[in-house]
N, C-alpha and C. Protein backbone atom coordinates (compact mmCIF):
# COMPACT_ATOMS: atom_id res chain seq x y z
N UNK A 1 -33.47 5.82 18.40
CA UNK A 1 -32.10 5.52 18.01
C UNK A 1 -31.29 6.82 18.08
N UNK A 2 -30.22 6.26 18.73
CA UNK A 2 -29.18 8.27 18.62
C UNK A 2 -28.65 8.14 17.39
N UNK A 3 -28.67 9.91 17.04
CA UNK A 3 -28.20 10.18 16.08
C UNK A 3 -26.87 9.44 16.08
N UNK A 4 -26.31 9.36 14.52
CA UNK A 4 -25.27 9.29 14.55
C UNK A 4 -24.71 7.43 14.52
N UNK A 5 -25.86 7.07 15.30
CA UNK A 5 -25.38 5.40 15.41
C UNK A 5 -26.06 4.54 14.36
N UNK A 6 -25.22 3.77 13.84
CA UNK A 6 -25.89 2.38 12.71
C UNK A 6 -27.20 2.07 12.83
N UNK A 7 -27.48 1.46 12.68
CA UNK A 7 -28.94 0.77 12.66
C UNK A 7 -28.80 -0.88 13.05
N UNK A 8 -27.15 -1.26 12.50
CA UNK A 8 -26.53 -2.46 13.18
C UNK A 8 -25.62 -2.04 13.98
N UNK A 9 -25.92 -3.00 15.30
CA UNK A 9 -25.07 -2.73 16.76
C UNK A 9 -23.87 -3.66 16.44
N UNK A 10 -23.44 -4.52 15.78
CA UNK A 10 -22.67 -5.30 15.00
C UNK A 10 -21.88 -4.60 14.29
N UNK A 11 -22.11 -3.40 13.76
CA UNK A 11 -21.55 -2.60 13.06
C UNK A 11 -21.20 -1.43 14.03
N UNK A 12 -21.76 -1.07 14.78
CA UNK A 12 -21.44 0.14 15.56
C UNK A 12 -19.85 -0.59 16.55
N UNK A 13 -20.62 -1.82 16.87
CA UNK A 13 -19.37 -2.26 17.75
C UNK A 13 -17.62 -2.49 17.13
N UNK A 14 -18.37 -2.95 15.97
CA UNK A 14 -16.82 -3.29 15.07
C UNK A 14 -16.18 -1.63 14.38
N UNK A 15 -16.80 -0.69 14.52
CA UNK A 15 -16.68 0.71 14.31
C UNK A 15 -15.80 1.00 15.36
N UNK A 16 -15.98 0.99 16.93
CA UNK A 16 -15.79 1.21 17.98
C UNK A 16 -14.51 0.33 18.11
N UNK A 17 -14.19 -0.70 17.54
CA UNK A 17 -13.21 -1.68 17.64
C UNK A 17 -12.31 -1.24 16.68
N UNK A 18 -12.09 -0.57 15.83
CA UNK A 18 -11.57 0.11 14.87
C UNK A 18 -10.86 0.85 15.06
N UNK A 19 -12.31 2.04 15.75
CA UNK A 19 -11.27 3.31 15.85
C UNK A 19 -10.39 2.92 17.16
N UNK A 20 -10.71 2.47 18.46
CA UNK A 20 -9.81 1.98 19.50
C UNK A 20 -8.48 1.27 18.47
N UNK A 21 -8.90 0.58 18.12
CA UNK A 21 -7.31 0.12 17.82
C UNK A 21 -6.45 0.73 16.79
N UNK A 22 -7.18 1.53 16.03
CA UNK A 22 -5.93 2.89 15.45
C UNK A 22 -5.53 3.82 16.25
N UNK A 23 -6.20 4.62 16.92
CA UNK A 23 -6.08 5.20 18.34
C UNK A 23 -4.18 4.63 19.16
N UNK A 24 -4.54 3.79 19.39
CA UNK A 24 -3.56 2.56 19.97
C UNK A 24 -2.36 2.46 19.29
N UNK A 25 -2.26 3.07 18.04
CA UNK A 25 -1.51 2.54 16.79
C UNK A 25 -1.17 0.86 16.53
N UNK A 26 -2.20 0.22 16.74
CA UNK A 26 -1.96 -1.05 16.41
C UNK A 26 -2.51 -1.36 15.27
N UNK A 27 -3.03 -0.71 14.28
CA UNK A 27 -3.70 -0.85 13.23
C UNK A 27 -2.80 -0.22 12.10
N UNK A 28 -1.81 -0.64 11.38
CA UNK A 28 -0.91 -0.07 10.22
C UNK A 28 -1.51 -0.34 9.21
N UNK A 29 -1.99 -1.85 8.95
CA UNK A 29 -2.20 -2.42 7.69
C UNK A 29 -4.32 -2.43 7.35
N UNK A 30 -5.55 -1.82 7.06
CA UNK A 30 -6.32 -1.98 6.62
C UNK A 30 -7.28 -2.54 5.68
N UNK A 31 -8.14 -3.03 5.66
CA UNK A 31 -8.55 -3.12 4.20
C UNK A 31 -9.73 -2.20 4.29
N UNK A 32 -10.33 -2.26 2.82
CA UNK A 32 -10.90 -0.61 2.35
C UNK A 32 -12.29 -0.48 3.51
N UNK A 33 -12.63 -1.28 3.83
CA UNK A 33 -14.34 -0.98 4.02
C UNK A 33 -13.84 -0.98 5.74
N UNK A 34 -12.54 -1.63 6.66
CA UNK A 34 -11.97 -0.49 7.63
C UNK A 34 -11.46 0.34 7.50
N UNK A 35 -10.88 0.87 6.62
CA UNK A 35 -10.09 1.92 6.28
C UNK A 35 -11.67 3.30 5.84
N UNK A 36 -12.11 3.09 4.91
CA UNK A 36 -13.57 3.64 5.32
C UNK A 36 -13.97 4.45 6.56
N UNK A 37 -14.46 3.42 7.02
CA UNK A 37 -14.96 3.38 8.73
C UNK A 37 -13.77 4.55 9.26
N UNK A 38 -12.74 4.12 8.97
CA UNK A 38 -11.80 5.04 10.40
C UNK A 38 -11.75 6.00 9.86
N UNK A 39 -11.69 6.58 8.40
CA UNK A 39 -11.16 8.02 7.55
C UNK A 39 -12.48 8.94 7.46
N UNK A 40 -13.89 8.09 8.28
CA UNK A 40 -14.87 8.69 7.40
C UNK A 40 -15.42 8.88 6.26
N UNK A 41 -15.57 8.33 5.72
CA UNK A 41 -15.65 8.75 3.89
C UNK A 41 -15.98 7.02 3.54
N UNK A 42 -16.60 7.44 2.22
CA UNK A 42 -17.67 5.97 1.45
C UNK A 42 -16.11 5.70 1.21
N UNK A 43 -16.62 4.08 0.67
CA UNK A 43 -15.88 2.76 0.20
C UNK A 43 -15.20 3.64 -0.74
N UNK A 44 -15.45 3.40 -1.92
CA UNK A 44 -14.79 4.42 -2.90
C UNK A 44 -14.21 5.22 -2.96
N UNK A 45 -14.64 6.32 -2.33
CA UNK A 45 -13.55 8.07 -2.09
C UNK A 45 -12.21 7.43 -1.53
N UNK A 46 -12.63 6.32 -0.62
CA UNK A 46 -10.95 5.59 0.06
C UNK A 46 -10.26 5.05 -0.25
N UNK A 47 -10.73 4.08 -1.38
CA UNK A 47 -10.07 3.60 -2.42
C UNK A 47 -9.17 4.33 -3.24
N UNK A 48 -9.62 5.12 -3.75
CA UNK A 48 -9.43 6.20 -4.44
C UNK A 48 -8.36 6.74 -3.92
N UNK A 49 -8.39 7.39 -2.80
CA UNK A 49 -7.25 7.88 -1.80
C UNK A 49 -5.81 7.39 -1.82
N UNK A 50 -6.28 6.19 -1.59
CA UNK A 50 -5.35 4.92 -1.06
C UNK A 50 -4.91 4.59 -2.51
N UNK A 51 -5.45 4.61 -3.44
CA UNK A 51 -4.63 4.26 -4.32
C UNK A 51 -3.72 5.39 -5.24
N UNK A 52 -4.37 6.89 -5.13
CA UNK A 52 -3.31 8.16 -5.30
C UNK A 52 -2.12 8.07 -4.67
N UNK A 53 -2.12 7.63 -3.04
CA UNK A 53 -1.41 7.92 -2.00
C UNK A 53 -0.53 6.17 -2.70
N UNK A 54 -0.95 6.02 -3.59
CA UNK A 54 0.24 4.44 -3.73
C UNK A 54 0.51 3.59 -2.01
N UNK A 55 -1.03 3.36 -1.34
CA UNK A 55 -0.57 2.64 -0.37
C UNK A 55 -1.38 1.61 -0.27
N UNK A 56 -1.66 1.05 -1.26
CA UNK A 56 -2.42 -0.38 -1.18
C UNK A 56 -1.35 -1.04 -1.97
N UNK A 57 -1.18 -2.57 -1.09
CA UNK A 57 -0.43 -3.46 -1.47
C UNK A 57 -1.92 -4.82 -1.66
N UNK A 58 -1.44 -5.57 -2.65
CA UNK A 58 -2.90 -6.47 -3.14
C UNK A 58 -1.65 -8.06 -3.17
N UNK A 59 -2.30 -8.29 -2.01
CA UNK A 59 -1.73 -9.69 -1.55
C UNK A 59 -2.91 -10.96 -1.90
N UNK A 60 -2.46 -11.82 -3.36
CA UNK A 60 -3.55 -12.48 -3.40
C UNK A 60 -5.07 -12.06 -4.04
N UNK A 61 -5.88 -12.05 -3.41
CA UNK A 61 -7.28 -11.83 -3.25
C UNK A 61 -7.68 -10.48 -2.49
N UNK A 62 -6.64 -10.14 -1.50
CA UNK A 62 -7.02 -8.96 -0.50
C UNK A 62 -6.02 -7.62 -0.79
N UNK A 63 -6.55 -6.46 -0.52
CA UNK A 63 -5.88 -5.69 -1.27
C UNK A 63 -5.97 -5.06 0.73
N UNK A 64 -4.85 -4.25 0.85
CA UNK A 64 -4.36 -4.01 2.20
C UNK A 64 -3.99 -2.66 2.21
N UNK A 65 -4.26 -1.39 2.52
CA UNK A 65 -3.82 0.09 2.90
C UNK A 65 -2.93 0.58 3.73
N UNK A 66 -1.94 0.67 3.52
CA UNK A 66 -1.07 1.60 5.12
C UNK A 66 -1.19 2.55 5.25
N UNK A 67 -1.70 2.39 6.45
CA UNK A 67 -2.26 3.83 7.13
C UNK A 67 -1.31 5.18 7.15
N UNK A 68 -0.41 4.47 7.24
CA UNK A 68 1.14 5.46 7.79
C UNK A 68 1.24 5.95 6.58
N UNK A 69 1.02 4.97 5.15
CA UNK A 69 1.58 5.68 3.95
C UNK A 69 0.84 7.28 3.66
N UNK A 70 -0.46 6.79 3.98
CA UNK A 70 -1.85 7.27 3.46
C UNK A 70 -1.55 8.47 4.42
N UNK A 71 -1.58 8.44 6.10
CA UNK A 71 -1.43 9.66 6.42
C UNK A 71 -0.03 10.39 6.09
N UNK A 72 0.77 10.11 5.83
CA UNK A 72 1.83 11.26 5.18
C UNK A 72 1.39 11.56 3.64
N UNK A 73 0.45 10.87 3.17
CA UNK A 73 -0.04 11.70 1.68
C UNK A 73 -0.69 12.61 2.00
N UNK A 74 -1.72 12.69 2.85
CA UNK A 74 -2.79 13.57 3.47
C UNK A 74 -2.10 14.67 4.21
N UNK A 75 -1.41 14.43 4.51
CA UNK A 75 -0.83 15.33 5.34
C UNK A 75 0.08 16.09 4.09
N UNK A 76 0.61 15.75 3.30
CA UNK A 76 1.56 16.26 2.33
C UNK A 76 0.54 17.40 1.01
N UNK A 77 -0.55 16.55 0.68
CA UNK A 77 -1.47 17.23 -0.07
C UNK A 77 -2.12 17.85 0.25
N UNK A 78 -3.22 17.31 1.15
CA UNK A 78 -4.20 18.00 1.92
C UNK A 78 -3.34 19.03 3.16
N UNK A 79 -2.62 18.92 3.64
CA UNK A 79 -2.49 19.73 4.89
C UNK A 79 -2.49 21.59 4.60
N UNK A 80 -2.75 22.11 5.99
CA UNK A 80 -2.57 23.21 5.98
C UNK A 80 -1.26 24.17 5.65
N UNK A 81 -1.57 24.72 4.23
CA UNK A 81 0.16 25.20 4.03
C UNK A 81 0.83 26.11 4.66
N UNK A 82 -0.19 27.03 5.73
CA UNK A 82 0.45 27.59 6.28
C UNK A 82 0.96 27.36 7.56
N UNK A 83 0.65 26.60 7.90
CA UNK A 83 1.45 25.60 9.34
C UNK A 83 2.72 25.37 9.18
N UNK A 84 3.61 25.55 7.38
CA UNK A 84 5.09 24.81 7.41
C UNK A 84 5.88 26.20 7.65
């Protein structure tokens, strides 16, 4: 098995389907366990994120991340300060 790849090809593929379609910017709206997958980082730490960054909206039953919100938090907190 290569490093680096799932152990489910089901999972590797829907990984691969992910990052292509953020890539694309067709992916604004997430939920946590894609949002996960694309940021790198466990279920939780993203949650977490996403909910500092005030960009989960909870429609119902499903709770939803914007990406756009989330990267201008990251970029605002986390970024390099000497780049401004």
């Amino acid at each position: 098995m290569e490093r680096g790849r799932s152990k489910d090809p089901g999972k590797q593929e829907r990984l691969d389907n992910y990052k292509a379609q953020f890539k694309n910017g067709k992916k604004k709206w997430v939920r946590y366990d894609e949002g996960a997958i694309l940021y790198s980082m466990g279920i939780h730490s993203f949650m977490d994120l996403a909910n500092e960054a005030k960009a989960v909206y909870r429609i119902k039953r499903i709770c939803l991340v914007n990406t756009e919100k989330l990267d201008e938090y990251i970029e605002v907190m986390y970024g390099d300060p000497e780049s401004n």
